[in-house]
PDB file of N, CA and C in Angstrom:
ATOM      1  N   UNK A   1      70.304  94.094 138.242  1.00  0.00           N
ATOM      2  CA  UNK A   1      71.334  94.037 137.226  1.00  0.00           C
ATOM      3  C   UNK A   1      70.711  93.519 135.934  1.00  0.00           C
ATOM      4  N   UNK A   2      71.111  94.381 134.883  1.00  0.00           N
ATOM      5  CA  UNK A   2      70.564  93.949 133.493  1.00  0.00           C
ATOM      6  C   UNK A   2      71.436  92.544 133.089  1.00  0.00           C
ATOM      7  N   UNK A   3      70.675  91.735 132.170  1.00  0.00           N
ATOM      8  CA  UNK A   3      71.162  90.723 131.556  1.00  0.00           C
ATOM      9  C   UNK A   3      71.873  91.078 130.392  1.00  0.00           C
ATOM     10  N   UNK A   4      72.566  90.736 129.461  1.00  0.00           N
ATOM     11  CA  UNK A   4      73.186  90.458 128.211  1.00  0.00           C
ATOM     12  C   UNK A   4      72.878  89.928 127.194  1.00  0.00           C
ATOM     13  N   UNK A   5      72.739  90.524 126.443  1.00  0.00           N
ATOM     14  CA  UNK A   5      72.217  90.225 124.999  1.00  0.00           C
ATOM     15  C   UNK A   5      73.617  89.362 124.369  1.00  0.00           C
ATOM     16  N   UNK A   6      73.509  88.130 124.011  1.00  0.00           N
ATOM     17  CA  UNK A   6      75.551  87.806 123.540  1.00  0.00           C
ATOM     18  C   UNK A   6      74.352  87.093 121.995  1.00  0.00           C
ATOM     19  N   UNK A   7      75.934  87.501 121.108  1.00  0.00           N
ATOM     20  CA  UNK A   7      75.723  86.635 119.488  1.00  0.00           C
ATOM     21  C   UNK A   7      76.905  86.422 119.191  1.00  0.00           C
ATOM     22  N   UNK A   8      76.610  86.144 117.744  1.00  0.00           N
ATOM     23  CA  UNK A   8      78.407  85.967 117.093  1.00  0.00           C
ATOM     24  C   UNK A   8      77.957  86.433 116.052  1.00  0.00           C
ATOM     25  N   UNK A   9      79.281  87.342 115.492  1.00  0.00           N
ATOM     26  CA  UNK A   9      79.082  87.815 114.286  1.00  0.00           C
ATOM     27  C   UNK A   9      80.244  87.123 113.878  1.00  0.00           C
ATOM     28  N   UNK A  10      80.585  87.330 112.139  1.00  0.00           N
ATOM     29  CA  UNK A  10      81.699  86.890 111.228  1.00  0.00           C
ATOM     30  C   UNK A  10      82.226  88.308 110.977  1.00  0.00           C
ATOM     31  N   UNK A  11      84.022  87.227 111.485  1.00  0.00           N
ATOM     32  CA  UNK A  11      84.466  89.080 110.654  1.00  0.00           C
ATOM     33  C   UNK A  11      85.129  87.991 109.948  1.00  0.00           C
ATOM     34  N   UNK A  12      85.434  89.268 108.854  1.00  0.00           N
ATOM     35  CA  UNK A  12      86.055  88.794 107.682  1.00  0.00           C
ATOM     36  C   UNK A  12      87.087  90.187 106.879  1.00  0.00           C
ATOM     37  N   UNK A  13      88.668  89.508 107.183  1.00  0.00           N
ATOM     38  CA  UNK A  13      89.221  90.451 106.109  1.00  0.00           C
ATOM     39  C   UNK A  13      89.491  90.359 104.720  1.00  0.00           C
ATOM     40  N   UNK A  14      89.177  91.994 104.505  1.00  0.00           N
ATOM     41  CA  UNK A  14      89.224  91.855 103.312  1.00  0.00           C
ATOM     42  C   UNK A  14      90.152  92.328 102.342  1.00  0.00           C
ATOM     43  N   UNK A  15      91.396  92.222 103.000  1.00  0.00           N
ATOM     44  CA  UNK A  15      92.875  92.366 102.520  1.00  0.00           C
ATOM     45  C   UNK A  15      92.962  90.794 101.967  1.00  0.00           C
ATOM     46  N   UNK A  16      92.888  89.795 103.368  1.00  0.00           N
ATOM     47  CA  UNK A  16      93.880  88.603 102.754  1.00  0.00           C
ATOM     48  C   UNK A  16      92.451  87.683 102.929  1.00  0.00           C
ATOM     49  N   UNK A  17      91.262  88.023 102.951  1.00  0.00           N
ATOM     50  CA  UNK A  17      90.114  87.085 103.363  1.00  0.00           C
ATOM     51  C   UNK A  17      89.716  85.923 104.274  1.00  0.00           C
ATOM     52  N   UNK A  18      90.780  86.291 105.271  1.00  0.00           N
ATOM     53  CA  UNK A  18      91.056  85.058 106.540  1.00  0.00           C
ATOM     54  C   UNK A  18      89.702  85.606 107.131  1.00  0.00           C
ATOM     55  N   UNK A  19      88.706  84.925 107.985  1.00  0.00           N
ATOM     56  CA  UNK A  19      87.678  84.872 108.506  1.00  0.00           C
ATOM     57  C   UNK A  19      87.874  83.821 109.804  1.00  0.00           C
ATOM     58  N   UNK A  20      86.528  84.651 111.066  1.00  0.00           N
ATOM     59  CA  UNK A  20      86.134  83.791 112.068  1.00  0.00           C
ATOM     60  C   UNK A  20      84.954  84.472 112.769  1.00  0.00           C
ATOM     61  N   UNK A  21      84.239  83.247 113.446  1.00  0.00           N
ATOM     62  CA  UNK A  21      82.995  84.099 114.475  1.00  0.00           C
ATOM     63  C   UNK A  21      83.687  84.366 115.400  1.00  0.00           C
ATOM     64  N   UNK A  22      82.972  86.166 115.775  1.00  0.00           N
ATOM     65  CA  UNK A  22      83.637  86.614 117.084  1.00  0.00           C
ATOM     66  C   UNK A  22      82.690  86.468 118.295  1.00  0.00           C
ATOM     67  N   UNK A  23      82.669  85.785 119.291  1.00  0.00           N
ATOM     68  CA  UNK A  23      81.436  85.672 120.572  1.00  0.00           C
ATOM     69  C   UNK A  23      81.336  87.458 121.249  1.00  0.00           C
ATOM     70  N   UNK A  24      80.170  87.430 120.990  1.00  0.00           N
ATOM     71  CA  UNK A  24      80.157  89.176 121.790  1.00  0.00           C
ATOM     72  C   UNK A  24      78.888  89.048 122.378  1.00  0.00           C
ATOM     73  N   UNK A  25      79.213  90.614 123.298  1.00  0.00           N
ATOM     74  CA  UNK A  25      77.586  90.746 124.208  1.00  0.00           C
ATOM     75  C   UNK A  25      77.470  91.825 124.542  1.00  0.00           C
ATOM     76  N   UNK A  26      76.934  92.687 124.505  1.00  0.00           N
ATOM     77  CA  UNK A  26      76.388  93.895 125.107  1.00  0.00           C
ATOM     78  C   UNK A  26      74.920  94.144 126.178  1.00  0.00           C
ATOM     79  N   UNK A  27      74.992  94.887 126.748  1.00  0.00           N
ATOM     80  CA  UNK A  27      73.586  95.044 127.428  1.00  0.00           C
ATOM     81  C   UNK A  27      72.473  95.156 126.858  1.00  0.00           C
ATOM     82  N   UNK A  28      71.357  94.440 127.325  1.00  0.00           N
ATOM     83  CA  UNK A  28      70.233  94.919 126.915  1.00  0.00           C
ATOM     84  C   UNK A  28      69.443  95.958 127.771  1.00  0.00           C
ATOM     85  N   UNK A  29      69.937  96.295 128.564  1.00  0.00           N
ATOM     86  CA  UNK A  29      69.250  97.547 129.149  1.00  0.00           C
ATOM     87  C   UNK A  29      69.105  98.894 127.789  1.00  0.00           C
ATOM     88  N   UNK A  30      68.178  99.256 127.245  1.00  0.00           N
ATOM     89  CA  UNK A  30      67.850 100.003 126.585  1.00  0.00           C
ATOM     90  C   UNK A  30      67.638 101.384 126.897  1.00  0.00           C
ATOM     91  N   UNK A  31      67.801 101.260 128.164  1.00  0.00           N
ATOM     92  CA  UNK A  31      67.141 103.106 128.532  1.00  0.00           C
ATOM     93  C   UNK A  31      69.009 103.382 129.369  1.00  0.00           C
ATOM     94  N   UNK A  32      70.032 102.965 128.829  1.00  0.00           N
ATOM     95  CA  UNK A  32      71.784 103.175 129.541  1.00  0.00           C
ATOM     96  C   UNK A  32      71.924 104.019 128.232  1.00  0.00           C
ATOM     97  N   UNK A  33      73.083 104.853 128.493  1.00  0.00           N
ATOM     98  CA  UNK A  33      73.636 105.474 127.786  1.00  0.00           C
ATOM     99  C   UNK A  33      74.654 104.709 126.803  1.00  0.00           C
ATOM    100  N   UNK A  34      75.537 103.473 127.039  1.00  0.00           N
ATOM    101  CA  UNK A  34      76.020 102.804 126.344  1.00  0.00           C
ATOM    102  C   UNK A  34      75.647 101.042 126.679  1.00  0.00           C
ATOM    103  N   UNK A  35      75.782 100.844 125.242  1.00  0.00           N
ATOM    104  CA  UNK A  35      75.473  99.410 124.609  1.00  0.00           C
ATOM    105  C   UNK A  35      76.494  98.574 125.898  1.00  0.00           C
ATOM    106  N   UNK A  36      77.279  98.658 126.506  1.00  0.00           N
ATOM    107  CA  UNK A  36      78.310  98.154 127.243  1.00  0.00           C
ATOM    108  C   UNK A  36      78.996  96.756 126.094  1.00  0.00           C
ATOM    109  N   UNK A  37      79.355  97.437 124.994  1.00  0.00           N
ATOM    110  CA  UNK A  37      79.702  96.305 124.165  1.00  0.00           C
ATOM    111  C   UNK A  37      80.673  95.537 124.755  1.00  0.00           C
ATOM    112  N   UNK A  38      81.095  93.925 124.793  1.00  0.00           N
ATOM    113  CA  UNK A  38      82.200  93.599 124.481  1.00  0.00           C
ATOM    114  C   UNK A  38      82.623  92.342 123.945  1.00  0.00           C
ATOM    115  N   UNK A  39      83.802  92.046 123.212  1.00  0.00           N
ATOM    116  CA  UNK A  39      84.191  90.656 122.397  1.00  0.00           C
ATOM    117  C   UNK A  39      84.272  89.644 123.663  1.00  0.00           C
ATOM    118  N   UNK A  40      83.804  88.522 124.049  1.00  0.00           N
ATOM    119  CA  UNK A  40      83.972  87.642 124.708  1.00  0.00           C
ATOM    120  C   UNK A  40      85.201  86.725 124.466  1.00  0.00           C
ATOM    121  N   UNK A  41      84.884  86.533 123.357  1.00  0.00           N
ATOM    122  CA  UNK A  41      85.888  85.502 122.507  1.00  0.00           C
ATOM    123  C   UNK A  41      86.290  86.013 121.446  1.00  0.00           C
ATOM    124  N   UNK A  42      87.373  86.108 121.020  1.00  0.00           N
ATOM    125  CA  UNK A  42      88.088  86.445 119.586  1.00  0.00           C
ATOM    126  C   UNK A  42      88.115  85.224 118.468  1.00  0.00           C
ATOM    127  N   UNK A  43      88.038  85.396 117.319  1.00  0.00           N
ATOM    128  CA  UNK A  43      89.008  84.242 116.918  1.00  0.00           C
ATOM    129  C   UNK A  43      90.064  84.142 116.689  1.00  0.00           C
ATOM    130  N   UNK A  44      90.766  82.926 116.448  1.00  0.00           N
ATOM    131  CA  UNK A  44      92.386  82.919 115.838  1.00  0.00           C
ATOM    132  C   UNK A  44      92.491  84.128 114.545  1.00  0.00           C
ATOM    133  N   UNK A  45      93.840  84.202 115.069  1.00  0.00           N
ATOM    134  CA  UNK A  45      94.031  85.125 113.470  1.00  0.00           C
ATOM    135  C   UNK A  45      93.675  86.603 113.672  1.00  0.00           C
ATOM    136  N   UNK A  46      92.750  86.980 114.732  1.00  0.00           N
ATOM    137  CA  UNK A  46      91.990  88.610 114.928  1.00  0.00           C
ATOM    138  C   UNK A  46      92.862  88.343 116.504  1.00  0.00           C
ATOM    139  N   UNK A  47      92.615  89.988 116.326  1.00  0.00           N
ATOM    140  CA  UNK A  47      93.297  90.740 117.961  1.00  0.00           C
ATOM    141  C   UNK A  47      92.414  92.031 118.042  1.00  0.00           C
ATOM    142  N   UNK A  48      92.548  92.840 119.344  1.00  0.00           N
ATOM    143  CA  UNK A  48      92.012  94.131 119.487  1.00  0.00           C
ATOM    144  C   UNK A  48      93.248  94.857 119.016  1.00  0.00           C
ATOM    145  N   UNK A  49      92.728  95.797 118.330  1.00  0.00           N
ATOM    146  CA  UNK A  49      93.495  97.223 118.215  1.00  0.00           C
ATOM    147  C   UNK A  49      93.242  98.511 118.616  1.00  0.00           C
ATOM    148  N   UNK A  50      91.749  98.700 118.778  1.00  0.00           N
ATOM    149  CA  UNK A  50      91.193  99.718 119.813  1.00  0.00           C
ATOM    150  C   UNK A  50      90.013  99.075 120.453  1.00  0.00           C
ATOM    151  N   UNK A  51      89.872  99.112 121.474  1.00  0.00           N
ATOM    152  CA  UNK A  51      88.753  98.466 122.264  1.00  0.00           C
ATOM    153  C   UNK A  51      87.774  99.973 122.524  1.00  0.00           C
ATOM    154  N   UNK A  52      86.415  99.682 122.383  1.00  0.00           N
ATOM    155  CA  UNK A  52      85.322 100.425 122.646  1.00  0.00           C
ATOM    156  C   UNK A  52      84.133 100.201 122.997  1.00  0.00           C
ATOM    157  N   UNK A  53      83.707 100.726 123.801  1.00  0.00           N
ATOM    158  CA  UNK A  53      81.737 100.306 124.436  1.00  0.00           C
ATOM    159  C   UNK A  53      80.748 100.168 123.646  1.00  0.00           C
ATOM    160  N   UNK A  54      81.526 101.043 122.322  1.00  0.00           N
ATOM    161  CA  UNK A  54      80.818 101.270 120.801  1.00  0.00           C
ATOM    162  C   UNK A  54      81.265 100.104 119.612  1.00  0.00           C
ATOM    163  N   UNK A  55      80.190  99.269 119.633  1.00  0.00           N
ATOM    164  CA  UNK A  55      80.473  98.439 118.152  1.00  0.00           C
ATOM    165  C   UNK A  55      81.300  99.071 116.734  1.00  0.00           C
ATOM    166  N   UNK A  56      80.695 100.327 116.760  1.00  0.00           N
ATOM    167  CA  UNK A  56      81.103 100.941 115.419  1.00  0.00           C
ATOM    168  C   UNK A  56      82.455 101.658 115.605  1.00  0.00           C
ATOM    169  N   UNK A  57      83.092 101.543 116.831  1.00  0.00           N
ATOM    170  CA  UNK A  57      84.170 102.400 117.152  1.00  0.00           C
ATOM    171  C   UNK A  57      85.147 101.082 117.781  1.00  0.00           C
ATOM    172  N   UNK A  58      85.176 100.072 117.733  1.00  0.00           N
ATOM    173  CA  UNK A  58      85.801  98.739 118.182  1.00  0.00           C
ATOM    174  C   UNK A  58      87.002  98.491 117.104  1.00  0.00           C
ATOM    175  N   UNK A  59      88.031  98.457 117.323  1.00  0.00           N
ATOM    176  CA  UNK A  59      89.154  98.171 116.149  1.00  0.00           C
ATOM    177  C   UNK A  59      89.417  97.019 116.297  1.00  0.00           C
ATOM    178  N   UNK A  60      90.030  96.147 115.070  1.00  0.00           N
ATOM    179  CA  UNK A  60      90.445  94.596 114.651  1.00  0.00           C
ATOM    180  C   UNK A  60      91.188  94.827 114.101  1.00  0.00           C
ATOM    181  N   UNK A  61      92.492  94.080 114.355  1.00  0.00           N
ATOM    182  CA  UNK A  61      93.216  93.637 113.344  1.00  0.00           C
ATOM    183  C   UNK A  61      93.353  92.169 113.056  1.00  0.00           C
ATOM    184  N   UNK A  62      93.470  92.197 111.829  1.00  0.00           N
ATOM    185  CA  UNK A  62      93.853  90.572 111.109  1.00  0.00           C
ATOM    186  C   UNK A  62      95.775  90.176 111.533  1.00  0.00           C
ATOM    187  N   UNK A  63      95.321  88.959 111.091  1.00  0.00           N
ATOM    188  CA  UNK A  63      97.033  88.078 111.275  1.00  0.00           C
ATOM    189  C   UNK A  63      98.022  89.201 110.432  1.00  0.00           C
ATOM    190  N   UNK A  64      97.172  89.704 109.427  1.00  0.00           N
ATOM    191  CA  UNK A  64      97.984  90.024 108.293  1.00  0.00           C
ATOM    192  C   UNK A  64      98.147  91.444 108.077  1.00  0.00           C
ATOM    193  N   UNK A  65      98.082  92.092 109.509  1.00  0.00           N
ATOM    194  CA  UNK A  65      98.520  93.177 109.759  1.00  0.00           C
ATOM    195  C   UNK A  65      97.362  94.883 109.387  1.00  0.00           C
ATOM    196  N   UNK A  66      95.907  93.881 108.388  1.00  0.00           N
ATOM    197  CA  UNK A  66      94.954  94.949 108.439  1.00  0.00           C
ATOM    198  C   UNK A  66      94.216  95.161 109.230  1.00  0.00           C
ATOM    199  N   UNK A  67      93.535  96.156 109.567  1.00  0.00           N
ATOM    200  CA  UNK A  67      92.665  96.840 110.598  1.00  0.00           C
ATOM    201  C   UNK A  67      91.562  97.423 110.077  1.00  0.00           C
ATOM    202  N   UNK A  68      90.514  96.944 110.844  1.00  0.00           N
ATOM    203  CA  UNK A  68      88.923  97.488 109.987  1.00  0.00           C
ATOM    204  C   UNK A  68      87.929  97.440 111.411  1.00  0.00           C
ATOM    205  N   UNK A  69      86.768  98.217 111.239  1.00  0.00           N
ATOM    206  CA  UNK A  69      85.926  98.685 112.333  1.00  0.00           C
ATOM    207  C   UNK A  69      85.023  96.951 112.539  1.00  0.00           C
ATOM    208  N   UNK A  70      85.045  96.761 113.893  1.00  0.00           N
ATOM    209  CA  UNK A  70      84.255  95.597 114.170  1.00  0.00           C
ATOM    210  C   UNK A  70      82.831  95.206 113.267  1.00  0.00           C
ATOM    211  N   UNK A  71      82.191  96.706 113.565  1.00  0.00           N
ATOM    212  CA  UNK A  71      80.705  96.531 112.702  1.00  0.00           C
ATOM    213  C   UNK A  71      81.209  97.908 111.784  1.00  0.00           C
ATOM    214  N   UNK A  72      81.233  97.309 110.410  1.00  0.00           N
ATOM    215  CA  UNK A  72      81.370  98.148 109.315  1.00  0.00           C
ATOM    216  C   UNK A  72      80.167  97.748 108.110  1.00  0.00           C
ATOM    217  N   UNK A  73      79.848  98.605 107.613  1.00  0.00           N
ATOM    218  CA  UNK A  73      79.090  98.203 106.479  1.00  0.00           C
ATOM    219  C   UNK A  73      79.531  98.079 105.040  1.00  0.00           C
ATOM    220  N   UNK A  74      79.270  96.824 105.183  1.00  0.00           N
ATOM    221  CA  UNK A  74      79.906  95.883 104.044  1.00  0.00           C
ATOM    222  C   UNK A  74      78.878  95.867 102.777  1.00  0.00           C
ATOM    223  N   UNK A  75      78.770  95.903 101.829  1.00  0.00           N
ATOM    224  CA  UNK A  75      78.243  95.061 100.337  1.00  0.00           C
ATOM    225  C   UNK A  75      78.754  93.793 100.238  1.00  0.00           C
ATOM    226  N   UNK A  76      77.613  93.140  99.711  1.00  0.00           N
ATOM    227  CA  UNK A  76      77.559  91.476  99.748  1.00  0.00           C
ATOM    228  C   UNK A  76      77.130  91.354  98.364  1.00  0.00           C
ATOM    229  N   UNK A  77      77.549  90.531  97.160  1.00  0.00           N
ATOM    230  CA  UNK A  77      76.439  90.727  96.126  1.00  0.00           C
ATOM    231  C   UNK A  77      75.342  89.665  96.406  1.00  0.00           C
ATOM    232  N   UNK A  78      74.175  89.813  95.586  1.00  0.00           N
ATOM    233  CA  UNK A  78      72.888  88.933  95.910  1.00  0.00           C
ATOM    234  C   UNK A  78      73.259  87.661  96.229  1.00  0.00           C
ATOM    235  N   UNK A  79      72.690  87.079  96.917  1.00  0.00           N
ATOM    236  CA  UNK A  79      73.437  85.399  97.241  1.00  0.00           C
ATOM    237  C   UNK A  79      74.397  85.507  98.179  1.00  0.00           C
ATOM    238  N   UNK A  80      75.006  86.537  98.517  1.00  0.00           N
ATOM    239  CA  UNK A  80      76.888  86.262  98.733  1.00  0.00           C
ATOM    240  C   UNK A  80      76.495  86.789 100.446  1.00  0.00           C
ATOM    241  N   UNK A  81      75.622  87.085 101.195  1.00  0.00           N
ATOM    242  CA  UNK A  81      75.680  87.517 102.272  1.00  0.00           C
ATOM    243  C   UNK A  81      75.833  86.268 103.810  1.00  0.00           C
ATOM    244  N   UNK A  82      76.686  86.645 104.236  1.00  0.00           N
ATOM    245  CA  UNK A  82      77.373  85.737 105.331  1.00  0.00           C
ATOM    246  C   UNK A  82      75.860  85.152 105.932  1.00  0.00           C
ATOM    247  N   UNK A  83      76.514  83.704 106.671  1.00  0.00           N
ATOM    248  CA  UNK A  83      75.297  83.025 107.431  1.00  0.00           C
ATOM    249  C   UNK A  83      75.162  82.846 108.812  1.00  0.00           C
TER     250      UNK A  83
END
């Protein structure tokens, strides 16, 4: 059995700018057909709205009723990129 790769990323909306780290993990088996993504932990304030094996296909919604792709590509200006 493969082990798990787990991190935390920051989501952050950008309707009302409420933010939290989300605990996630996917497989590290590299030669599987899918990442076996999944959120471990949510934070307050975020929920699932579509759940997927795929990071880029994972839906969130905020408290405040918006919805945006788990891993989306964002612009940060110089300085301004999350830590």
């Amino acid at each position: 059995m493969a082990a798990r790769d787990r991190y935390s990323r920051k989501l952050e909306c950008s309707q009302c700018g409420h933010s939290g780290y989300a605990e996630v993990s996917e497989s590290d088996e590299r030669r599987a057909g899918s990442r076996d993504f999944q959120i471990d932990e949510m934070p307050t304030g975020f929920s699932t709205e579509f759940s997927s094996k795929d990071p880029r296909k994972y839906m969130v919604r905020c408290q405040c009723g918006h919805k945006f792709r788990f891993e989306q590509k964002t612009a940060y200006p110089p300085g301004g990129e999350p830590r």
